[in-house]
N, C-alpha and C. Protein backbone atom coordinates (compact mmCIF):
# COMPACT_ATOMS: atom_id res chain seq x y z
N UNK A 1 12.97 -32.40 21.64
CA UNK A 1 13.52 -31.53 20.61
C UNK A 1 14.80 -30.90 21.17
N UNK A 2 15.63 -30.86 20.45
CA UNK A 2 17.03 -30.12 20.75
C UNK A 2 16.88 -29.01 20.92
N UNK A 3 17.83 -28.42 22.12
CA UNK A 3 17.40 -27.10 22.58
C UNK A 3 17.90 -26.07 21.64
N UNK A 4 18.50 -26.07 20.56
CA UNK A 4 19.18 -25.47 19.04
C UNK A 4 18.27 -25.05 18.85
N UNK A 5 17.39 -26.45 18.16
CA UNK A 5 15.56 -26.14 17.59
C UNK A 5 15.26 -25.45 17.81
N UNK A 6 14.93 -25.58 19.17
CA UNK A 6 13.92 -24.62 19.94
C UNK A 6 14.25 -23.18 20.14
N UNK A 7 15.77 -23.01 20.27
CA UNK A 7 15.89 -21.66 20.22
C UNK A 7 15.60 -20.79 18.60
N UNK A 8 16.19 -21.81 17.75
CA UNK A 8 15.89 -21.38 16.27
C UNK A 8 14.50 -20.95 16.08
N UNK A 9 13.61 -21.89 16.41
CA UNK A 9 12.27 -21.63 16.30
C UNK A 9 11.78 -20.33 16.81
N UNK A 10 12.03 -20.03 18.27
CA UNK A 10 11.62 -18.96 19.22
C UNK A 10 12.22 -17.29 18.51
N UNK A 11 13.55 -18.03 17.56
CA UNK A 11 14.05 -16.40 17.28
C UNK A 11 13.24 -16.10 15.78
N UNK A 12 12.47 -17.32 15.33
CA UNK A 12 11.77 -17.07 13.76
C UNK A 12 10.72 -16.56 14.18
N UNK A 13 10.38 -16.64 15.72
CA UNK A 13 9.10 -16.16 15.99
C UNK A 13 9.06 -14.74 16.04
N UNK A 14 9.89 -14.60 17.19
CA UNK A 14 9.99 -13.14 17.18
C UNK A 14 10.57 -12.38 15.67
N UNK A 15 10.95 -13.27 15.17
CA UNK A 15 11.59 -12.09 13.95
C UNK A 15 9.91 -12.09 13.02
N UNK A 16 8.98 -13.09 12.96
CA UNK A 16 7.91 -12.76 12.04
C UNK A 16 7.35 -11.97 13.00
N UNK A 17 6.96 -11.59 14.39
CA UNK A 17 6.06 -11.05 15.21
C UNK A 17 6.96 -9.64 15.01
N UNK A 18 8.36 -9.33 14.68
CA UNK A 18 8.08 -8.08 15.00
C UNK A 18 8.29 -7.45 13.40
N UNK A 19 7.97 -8.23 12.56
CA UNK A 19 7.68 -8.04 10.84
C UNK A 19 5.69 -7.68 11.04
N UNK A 20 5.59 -8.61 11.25
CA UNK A 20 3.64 -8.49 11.79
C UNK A 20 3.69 -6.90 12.29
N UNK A 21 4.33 -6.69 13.34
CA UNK A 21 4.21 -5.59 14.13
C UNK A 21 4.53 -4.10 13.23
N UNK A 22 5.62 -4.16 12.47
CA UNK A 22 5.93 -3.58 11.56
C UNK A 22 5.68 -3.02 10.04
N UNK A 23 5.00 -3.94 9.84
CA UNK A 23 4.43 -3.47 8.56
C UNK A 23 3.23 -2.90 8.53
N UNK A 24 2.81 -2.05 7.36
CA UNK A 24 1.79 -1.91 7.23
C UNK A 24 0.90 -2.28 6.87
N UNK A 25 1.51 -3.37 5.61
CA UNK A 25 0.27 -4.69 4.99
C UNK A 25 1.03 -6.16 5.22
N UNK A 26 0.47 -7.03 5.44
CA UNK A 26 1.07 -8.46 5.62
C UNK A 26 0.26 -9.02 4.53
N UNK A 27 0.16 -9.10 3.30
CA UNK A 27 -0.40 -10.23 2.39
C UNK A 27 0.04 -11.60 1.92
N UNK A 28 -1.10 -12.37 2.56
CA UNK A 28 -0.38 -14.06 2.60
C UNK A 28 -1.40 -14.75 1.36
N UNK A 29 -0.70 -15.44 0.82
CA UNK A 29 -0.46 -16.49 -0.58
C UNK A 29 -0.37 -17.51 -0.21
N UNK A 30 -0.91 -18.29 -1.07
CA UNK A 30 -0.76 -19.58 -1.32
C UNK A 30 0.20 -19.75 -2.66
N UNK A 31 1.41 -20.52 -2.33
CA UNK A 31 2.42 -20.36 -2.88
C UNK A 31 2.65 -21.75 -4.43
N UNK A 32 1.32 -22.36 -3.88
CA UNK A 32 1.71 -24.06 -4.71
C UNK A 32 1.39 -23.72 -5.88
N UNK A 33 2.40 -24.30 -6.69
CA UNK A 33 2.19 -24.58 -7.84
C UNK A 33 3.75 -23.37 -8.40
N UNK A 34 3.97 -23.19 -7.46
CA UNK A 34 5.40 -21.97 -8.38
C UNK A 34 6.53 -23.04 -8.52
N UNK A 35 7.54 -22.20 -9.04
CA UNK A 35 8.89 -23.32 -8.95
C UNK A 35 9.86 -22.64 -8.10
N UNK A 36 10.63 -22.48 -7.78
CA UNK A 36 11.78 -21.91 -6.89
C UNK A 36 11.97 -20.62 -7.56
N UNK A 37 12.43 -20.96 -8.98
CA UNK A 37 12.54 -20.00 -10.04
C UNK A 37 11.70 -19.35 -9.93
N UNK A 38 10.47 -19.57 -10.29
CA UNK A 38 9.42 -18.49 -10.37
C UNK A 38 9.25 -17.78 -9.10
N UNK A 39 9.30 -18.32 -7.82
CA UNK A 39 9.27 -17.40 -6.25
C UNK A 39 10.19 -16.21 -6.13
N UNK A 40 11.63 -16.90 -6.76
CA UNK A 40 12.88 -15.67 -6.71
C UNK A 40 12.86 -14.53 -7.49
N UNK A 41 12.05 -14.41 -9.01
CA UNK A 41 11.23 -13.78 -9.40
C UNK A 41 10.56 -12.93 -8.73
N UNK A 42 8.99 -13.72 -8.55
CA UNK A 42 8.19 -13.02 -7.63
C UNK A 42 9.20 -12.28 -6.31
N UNK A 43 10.31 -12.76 -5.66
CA UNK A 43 10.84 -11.82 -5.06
C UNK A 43 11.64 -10.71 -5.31
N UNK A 44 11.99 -10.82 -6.82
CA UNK A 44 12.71 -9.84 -6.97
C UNK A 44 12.06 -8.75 -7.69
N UNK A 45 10.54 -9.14 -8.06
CA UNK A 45 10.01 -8.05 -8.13
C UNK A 45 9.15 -7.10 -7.13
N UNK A 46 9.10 -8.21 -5.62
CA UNK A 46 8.42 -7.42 -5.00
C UNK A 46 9.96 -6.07 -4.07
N UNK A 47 10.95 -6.71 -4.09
CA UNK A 47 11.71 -6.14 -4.32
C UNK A 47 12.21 -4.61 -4.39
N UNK A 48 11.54 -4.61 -5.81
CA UNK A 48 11.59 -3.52 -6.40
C UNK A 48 10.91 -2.54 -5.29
N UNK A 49 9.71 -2.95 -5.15
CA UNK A 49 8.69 -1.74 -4.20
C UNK A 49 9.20 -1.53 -2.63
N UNK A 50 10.53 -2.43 -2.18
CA UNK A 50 10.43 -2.62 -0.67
C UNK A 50 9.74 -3.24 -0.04
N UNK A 51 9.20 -4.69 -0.60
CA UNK A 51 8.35 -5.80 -0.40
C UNK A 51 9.34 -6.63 0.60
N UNK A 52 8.68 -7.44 1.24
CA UNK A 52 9.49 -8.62 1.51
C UNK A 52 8.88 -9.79 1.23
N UNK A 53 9.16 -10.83 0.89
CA UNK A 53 8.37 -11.78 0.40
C UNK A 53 8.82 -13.37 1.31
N UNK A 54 8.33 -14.04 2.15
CA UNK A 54 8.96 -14.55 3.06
C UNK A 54 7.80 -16.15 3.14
N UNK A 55 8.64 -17.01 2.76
CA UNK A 55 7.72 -18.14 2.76
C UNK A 55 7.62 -18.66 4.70
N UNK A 56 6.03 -19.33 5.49
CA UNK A 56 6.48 -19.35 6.44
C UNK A 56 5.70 -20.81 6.77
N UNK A 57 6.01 -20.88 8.18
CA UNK A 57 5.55 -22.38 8.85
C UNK A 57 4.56 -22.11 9.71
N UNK A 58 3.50 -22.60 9.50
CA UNK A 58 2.17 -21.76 9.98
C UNK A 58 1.85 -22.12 11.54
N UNK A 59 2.44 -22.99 12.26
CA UNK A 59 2.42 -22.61 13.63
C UNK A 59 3.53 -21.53 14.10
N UNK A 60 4.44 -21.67 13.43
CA UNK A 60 5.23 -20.22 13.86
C UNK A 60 4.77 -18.74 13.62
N UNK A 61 4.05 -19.43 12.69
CA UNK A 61 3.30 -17.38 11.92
C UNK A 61 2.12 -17.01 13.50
N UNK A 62 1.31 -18.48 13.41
CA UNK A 62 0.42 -18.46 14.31
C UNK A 62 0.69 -18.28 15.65
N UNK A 63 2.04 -18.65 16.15
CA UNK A 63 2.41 -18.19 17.69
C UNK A 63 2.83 -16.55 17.59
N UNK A 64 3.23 -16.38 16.20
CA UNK A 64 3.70 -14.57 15.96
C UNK A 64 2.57 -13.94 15.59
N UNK A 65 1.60 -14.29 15.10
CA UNK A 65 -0.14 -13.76 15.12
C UNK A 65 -0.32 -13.14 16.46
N UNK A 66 -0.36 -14.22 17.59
CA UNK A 66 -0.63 -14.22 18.41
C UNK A 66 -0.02 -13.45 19.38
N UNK A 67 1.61 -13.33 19.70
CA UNK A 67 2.40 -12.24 19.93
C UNK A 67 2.44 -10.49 19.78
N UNK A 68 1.99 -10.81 18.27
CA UNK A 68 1.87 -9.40 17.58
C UNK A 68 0.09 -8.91 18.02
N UNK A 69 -0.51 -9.56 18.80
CA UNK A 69 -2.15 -9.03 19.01
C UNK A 69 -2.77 -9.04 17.44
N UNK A 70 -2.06 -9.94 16.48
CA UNK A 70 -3.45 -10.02 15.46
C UNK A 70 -3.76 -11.87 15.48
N UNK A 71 -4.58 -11.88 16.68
CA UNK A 71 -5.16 -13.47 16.73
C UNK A 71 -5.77 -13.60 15.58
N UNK A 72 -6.95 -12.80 15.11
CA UNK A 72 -7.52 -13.25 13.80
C UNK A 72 -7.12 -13.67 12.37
N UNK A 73 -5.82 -13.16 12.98
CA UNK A 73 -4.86 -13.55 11.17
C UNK A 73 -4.77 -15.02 11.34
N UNK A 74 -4.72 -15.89 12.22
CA UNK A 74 -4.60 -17.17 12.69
C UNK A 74 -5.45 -18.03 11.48
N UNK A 75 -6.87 -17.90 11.56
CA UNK A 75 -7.46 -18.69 10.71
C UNK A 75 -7.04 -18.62 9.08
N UNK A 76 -6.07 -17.67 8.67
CA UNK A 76 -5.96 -17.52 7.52
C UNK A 76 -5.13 -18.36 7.28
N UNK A 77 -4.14 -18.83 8.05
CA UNK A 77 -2.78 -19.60 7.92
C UNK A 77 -3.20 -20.91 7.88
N UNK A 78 -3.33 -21.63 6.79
CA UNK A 78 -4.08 -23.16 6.58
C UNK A 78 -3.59 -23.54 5.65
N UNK A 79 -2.64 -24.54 5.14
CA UNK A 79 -1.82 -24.80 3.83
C UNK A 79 -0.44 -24.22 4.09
N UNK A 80 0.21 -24.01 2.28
CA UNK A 80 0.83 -23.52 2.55
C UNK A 80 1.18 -22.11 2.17
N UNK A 81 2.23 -20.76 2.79
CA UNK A 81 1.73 -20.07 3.16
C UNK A 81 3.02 -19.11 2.93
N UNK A 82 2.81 -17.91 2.13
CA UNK A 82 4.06 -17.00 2.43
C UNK A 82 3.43 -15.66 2.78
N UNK A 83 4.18 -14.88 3.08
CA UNK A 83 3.69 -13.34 3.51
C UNK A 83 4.19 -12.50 3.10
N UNK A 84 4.11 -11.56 2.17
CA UNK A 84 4.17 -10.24 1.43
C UNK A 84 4.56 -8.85 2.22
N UNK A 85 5.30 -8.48 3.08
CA UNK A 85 5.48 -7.57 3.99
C UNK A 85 5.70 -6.67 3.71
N UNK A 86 4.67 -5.40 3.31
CA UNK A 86 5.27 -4.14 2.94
C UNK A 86 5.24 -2.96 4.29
N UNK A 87 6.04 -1.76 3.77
CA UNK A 87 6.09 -1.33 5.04
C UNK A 87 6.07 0.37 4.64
N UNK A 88 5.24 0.59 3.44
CA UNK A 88 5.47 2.02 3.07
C UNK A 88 3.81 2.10 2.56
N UNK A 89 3.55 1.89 0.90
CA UNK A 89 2.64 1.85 0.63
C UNK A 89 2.22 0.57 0.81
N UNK A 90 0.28 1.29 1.27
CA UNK A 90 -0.53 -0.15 1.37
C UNK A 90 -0.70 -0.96 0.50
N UNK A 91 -1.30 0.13 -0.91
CA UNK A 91 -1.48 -0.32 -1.88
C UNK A 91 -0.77 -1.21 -2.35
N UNK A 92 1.15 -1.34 -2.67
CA UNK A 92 1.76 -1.66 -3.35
C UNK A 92 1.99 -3.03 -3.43
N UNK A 93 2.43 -3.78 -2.42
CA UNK A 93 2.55 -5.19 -2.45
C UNK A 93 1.21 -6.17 -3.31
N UNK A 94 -0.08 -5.56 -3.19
CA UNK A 94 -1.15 -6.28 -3.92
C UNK A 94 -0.77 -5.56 -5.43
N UNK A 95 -0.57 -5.09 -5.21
CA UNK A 95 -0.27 -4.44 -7.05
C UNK A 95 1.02 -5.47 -7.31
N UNK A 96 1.68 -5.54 -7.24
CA UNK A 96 3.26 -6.39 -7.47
C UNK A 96 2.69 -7.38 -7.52
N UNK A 97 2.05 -8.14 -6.86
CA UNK A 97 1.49 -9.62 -6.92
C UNK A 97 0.75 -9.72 -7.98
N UNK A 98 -0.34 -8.95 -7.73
CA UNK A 98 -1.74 -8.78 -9.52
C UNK A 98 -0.50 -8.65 -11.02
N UNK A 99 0.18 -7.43 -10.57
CA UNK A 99 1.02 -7.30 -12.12
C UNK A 99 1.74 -8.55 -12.08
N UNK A 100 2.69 -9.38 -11.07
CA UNK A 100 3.17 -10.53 -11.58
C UNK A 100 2.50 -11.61 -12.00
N UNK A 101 1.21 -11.68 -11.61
CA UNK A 101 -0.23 -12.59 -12.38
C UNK A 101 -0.30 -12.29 -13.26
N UNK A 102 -0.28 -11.29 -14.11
CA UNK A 102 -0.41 -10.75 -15.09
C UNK A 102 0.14 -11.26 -15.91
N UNK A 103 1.51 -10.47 -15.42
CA UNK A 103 2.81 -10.90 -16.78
C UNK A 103 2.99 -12.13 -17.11
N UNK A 104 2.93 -13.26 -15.86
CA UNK A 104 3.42 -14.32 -16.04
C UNK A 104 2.48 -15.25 -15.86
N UNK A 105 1.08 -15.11 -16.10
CA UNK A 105 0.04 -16.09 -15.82
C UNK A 105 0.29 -17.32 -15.58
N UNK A 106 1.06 -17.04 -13.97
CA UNK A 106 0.72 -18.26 -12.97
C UNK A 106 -0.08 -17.78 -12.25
N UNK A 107 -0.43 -18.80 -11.41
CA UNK A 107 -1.77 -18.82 -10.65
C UNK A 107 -1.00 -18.85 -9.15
N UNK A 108 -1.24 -17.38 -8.57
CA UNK A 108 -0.53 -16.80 -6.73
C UNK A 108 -2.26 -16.59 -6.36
N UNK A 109 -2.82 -17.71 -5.40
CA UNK A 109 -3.80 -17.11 -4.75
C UNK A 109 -3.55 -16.02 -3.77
N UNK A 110 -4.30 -15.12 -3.25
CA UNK A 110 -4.16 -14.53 -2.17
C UNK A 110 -5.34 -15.04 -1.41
N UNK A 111 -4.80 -15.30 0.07
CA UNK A 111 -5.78 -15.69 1.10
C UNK A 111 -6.20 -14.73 2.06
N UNK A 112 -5.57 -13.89 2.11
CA UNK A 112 -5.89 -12.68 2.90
C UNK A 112 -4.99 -11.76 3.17
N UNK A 113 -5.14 -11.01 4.33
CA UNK A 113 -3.87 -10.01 5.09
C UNK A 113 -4.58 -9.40 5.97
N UNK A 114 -3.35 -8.62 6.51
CA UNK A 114 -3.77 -7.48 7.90
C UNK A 114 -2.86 -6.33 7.28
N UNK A 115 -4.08 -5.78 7.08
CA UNK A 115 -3.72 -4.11 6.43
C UNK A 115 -3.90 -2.79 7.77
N UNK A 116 -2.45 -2.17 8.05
CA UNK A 116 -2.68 -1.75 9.21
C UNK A 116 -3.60 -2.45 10.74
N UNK A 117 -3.33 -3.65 10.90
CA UNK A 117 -3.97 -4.38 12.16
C UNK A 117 -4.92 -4.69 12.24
N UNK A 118 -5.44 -4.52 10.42
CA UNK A 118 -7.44 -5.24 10.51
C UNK A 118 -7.02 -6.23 9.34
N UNK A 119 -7.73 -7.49 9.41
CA UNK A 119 -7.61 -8.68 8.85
C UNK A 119 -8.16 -8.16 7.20
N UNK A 120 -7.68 -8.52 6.22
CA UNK A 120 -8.86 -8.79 5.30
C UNK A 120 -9.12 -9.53 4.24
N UNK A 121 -10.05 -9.82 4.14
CA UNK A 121 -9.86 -11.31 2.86
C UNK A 121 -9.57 -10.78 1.74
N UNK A 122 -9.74 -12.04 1.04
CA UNK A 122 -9.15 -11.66 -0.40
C UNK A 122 -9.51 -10.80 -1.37
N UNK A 123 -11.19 -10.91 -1.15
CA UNK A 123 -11.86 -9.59 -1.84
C UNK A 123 -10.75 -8.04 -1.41
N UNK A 124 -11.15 -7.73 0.05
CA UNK A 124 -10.63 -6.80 0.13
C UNK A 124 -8.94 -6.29 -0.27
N UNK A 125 -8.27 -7.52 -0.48
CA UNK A 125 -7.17 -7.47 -0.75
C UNK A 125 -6.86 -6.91 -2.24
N UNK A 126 -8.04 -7.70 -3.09
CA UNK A 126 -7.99 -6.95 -4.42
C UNK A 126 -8.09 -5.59 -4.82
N UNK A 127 -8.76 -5.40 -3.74
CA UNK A 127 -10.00 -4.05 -3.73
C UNK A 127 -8.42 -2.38 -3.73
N UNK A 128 -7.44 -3.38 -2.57
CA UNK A 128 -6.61 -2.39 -2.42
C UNK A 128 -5.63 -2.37 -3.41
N UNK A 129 -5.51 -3.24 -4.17
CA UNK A 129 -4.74 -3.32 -5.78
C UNK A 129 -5.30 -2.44 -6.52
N UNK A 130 -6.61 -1.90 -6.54
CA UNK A 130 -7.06 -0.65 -7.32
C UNK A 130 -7.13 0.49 -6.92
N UNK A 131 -6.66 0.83 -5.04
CA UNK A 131 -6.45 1.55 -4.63
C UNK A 131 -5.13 2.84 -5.78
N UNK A 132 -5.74 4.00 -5.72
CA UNK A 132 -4.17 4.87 -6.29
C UNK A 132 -3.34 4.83 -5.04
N UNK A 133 -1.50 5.20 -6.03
CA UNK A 133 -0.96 5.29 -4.90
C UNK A 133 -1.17 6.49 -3.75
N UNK A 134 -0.46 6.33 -2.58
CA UNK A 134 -0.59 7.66 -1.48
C UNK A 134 -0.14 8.93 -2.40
N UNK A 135 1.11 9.00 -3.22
CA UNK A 135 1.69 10.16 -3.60
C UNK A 135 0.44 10.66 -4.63
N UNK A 136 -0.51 9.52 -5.59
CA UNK A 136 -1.54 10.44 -6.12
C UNK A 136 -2.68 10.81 -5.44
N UNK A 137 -3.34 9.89 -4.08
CA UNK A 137 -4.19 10.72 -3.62
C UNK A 137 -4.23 11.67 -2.80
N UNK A 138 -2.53 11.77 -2.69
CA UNK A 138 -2.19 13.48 -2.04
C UNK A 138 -2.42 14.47 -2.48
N UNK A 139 -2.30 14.07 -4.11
CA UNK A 139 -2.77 14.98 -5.35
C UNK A 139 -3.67 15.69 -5.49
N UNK A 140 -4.41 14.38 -5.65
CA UNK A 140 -5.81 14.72 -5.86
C UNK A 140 -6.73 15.25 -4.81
N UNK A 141 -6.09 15.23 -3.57
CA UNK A 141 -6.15 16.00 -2.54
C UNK A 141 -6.01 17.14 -2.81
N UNK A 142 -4.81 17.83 -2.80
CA UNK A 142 -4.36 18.85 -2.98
C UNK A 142 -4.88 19.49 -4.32
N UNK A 143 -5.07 19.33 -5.42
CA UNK A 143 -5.87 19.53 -6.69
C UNK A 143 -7.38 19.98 -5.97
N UNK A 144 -7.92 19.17 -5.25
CA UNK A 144 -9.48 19.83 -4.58
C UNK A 144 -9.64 20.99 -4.13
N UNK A 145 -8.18 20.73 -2.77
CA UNK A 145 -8.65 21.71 -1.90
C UNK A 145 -7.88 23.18 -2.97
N UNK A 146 -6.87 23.37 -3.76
CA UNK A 146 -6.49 23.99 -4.40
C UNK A 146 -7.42 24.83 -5.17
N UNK A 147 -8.19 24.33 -5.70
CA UNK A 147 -9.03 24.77 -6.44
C UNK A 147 -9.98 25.84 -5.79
N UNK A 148 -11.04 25.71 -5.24
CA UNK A 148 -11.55 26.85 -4.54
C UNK A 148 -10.79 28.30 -3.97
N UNK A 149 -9.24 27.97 -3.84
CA UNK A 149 -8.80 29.26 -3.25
C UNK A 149 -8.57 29.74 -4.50
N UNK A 150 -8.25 28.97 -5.59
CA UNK A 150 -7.79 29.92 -7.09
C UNK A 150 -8.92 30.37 -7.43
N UNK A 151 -9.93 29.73 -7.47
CA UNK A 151 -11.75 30.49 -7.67
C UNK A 151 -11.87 31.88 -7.19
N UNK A 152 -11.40 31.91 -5.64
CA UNK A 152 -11.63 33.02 -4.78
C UNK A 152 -10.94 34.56 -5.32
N UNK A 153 -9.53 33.90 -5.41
CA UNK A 153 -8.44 35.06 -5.96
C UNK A 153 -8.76 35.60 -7.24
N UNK A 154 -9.43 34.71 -8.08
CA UNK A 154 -9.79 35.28 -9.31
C UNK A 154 -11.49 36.29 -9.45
N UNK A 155 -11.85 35.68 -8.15
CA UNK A 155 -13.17 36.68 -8.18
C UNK A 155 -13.10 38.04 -7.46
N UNK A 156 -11.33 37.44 -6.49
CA UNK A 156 -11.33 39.26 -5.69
C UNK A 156 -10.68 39.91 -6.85
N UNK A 157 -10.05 39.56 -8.10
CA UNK A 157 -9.24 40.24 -8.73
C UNK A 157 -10.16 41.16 -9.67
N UNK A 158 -11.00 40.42 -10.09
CA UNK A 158 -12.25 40.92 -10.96
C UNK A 158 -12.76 42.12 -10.67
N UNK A 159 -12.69 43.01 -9.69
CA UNK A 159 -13.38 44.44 -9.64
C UNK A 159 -12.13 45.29 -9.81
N UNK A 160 -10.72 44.51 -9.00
CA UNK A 160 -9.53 45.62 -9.03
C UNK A 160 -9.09 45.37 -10.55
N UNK A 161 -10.07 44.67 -11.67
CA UNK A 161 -9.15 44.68 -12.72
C UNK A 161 -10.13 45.60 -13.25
N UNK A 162 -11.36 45.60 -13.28
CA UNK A 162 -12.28 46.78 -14.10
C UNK A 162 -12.03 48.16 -12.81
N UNK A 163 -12.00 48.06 -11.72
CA UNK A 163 -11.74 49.62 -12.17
C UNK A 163 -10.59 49.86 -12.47
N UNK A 164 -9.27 49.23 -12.47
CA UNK A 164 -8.20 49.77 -13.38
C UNK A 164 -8.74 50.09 -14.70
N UNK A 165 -9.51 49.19 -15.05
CA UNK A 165 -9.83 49.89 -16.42
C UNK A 165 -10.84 50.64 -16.75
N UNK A 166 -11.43 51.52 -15.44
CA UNK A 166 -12.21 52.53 -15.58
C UNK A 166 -11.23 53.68 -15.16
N UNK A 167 -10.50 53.52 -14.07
CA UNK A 167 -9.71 54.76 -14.06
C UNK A 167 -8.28 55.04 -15.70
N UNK A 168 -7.86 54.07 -16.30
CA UNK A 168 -7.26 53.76 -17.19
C UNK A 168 -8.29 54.59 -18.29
N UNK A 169 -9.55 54.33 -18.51
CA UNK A 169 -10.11 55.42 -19.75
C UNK A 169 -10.53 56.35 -19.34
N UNK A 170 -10.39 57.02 -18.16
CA UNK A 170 -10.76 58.08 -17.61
C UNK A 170 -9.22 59.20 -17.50
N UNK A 171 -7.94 58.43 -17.47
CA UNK A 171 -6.95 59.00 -17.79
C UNK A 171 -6.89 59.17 -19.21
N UNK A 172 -6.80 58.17 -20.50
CA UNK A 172 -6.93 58.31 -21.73
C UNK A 172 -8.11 59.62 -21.98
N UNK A 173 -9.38 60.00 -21.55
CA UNK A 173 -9.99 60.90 -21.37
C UNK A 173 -9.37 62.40 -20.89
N UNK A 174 -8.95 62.20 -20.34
CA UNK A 174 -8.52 63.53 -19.83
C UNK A 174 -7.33 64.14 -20.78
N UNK A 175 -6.22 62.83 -20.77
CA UNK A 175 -5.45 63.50 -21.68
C UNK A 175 -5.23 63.59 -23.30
N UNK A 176 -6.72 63.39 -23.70
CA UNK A 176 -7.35 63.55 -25.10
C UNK A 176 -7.89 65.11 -24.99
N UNK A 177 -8.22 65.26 -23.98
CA UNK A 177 -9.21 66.81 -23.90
C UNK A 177 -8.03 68.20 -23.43
């Protein structure tokens, strides 16, 4: 092999190993059956979220598996094979993929991913498409813990509001008499 190749190859490696390393979800597809058209699509909507959408060559993914310390992503890479790289929300990249199934009922298997450095199949991959986003379960965080201190304030307020309104008819009293 020409030593070009080989360097080409070695720098696709490191550039997927330090994408692996980097993201927070890697979700890989099986890509057959799209058209070019339809992929540039699918990329320009993953796009939208700060996706990367990156078709790859599965001994190169597999020497960058292996680089990046996720050996187990290895068995997923069988066929052919692109990777979904998000790097903000977990949730989002499986949502972009499900809604582009949606809209455009073609058929994008998902074969798995490594969500934060744990492998997971496809079930679980769905599972995180119904995940809410981070900004609402900050919410709904904050909505919980919120709640009990407004409980509190309204039960210390409750005596300083009746006796205002015992000393309040006790002034109306006095200056009736």
């Amino acid at each position: 092999m020409p030593k070009a190749r080989k360097e080409q190859k070695a720098e696709q490696v490191e550039l997927l190993t330090e994408k692996l390393r980097k993201a927070k979800v890697a979700l890989l597809t099986d890509y057959r059956g799209l058209t070019v058209t339809q992929l540039q699509e699918l990329r320009g909507k993953l796009r939208t979220g700060d996706v990367e959408y990156r078709v790859v060559k599965n001994t190169l993914a597999r020497r960058a598996a292996d680089a990046a310390g996720v050996a187990d992503l290895k068995a997923e890479l069988e066929g052919p094979v692109a990777i979904a790289f998000g790097y903000d929300d977990l949730s989002l990249p499986s949502k972009l993929i499900n809604e582009f199934v949606r809209t455009t009922r073609l058929k994008l298997d998902v074969k798995g991913g490594l969500v934060e450095g744990r492998v997971f199949s496809p079930d679980q991959v769905k599972q995180l498409a119904d995940l809410p986003s981070r900004d609402s379960l900050l919410a709904q965080l904050l909505g919980t813990l919120q709640s009990p201190v407004a409980q509190l304030v309204g039960i210390m307020q409750t005596p300083v509001q009746q006796l205002l309104g015992v000393l309040d008819a006790y002034k109306s009293k006095l200056e009736a008499a």
